[in-house]
C-alpha atoms as a PDB file:
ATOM      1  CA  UNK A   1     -58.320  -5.227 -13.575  1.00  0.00           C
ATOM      2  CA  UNK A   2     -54.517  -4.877 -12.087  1.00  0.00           C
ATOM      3  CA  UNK A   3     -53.439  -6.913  -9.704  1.00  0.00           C
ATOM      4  CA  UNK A   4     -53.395  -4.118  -6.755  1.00  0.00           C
ATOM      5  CA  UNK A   5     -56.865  -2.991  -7.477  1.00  0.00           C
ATOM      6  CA  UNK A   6     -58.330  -6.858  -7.635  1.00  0.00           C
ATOM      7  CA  UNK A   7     -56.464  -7.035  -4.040  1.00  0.00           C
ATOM      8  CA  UNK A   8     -57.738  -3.530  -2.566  1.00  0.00           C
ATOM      9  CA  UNK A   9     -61.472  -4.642  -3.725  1.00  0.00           C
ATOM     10  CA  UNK A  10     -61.036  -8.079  -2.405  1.00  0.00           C
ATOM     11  CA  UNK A  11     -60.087  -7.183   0.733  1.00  0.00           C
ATOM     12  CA  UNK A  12     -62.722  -4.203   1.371  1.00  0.00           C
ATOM     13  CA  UNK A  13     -65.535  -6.805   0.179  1.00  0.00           C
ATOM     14  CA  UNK A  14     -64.522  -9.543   2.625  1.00  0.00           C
ATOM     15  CA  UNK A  15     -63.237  -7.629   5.562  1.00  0.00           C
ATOM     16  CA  UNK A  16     -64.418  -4.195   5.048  1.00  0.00           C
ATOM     17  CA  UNK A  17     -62.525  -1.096   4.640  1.00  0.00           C
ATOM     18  CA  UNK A  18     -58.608  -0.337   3.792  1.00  0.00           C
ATOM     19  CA  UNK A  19     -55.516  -1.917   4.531  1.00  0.00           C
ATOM     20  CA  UNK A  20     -51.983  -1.355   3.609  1.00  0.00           C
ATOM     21  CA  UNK A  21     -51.026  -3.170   0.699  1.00  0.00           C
ATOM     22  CA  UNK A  22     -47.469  -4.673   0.855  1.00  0.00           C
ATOM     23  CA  UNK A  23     -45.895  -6.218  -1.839  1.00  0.00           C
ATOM     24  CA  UNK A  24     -42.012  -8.552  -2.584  1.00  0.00           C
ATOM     25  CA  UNK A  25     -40.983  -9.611  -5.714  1.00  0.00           C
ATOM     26  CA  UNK A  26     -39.735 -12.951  -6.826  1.00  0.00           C
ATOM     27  CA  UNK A  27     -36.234 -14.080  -6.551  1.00  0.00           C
ATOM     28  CA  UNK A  28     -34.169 -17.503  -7.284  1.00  0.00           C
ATOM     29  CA  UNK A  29     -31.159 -18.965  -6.325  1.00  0.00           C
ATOM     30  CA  UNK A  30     -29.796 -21.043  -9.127  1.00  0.00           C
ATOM     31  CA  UNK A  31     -26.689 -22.294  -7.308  1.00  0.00           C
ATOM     32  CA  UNK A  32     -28.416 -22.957  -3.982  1.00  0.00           C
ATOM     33  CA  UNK A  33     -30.427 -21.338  -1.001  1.00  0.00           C
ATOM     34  CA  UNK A  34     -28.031 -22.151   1.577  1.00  0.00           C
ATOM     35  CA  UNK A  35     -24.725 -22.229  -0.542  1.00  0.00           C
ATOM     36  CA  UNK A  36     -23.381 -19.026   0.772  1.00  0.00           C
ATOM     37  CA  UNK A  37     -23.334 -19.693   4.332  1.00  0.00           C
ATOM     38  CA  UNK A  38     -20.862 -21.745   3.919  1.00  0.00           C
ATOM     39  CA  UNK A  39     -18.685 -19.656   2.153  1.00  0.00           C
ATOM     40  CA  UNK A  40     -19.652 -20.807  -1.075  1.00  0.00           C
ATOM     41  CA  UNK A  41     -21.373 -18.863  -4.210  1.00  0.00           C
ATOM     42  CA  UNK A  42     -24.916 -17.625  -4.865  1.00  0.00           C
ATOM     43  CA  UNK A  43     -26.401 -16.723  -8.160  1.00  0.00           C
ATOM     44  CA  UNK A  44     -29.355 -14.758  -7.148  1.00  0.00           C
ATOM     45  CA  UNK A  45     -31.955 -13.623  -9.877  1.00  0.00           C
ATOM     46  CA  UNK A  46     -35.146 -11.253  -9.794  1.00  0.00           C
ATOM     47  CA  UNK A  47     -38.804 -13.109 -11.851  1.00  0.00           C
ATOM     48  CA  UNK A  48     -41.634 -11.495 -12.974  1.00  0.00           C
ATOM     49  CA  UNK A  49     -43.411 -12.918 -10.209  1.00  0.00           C
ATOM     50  CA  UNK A  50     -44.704 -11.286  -6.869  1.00  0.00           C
ATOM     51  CA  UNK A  51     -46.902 -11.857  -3.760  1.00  0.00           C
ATOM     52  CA  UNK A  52     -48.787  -9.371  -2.684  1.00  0.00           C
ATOM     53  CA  UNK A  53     -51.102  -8.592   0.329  1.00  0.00           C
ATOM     54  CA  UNK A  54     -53.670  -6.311   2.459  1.00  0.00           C
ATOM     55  CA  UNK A  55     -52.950  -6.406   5.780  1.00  0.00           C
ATOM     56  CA  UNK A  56     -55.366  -4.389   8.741  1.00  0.00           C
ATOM     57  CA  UNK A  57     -55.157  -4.754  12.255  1.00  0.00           C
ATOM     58  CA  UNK A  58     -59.055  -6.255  13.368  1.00  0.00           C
ATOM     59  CA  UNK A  59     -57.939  -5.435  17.104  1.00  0.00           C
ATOM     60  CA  UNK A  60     -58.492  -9.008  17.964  1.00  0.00           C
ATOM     61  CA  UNK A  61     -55.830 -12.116  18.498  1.00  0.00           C
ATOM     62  CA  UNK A  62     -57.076 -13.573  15.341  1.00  0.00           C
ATOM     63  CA  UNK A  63     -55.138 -13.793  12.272  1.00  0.00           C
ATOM     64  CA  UNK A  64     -57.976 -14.148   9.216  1.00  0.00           C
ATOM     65  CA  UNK A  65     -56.503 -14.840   6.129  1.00  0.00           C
ATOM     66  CA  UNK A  66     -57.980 -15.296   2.179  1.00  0.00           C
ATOM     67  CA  UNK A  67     -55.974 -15.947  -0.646  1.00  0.00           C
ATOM     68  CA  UNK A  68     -57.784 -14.542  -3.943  1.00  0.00           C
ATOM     69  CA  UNK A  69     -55.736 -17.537  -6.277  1.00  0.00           C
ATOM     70  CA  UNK A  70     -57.107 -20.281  -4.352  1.00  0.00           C
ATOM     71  CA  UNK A  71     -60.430 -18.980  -2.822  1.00  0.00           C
ATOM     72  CA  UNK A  72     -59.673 -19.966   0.792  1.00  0.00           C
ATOM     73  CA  UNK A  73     -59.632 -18.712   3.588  1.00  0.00           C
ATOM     74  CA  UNK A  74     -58.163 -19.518   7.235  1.00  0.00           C
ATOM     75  CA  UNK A  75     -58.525 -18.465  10.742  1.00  0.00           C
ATOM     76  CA  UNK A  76     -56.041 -19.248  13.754  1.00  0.00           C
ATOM     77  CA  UNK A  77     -54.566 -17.269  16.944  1.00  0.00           C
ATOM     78  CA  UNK A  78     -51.651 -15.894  17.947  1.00  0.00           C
ATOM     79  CA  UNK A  79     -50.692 -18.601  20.670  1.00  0.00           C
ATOM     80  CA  UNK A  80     -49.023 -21.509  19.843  1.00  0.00           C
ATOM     81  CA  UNK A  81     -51.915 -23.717  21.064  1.00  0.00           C
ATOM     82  CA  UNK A  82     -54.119 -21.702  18.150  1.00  0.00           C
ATOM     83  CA  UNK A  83     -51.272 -21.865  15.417  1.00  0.00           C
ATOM     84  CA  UNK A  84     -52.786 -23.473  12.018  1.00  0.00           C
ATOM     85  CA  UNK A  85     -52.114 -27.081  11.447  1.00  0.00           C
ATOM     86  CA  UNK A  86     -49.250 -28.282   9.160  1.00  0.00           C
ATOM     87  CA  UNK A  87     -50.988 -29.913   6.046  1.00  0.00           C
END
């Protein structure tokens, strides 16, 4: 099964119906992330590597997440008091 489709299914079997699926490829920085601010050089370089995800609004303040690679999920709210925990 491709990727997109394993999301799409995923997501409609855990939260229920569509979302939009979003997707950015992988990049590197051989030279340095923060090189060019400082008026230095970059060597930037596209992977064959991408993260993907299905995102709905659930018309609450709760963010629910679940990550297909790891089979876990997480809950937390959009106040600061409710952000997730550093781990």
């Amino acid at each position: 099964m491709e990727l997109k489709e394993k999301i799409v299914k995923a997501f409609d079997q855990r939260f229920g119906g569509k979302g939009t699926l979003y997707a950015s490829a992988g990049r590197i920085n051989l030279i340095g992330e923060h090189t060019d601010y400082n008026g230095g050089f970059v060597f930037p370089g596209a992977i064959d590597k991408v993260i993907m995800a299905d995102i709905s609004p659930n018309g609450t303040d709760t963010v629910n997440l679940y990550s297909i690679d790891l089979d876990e999920k997480s809950s937390f709210g959009l106040s600061e008091e409710d952000a997730p925990s550093q781990q």
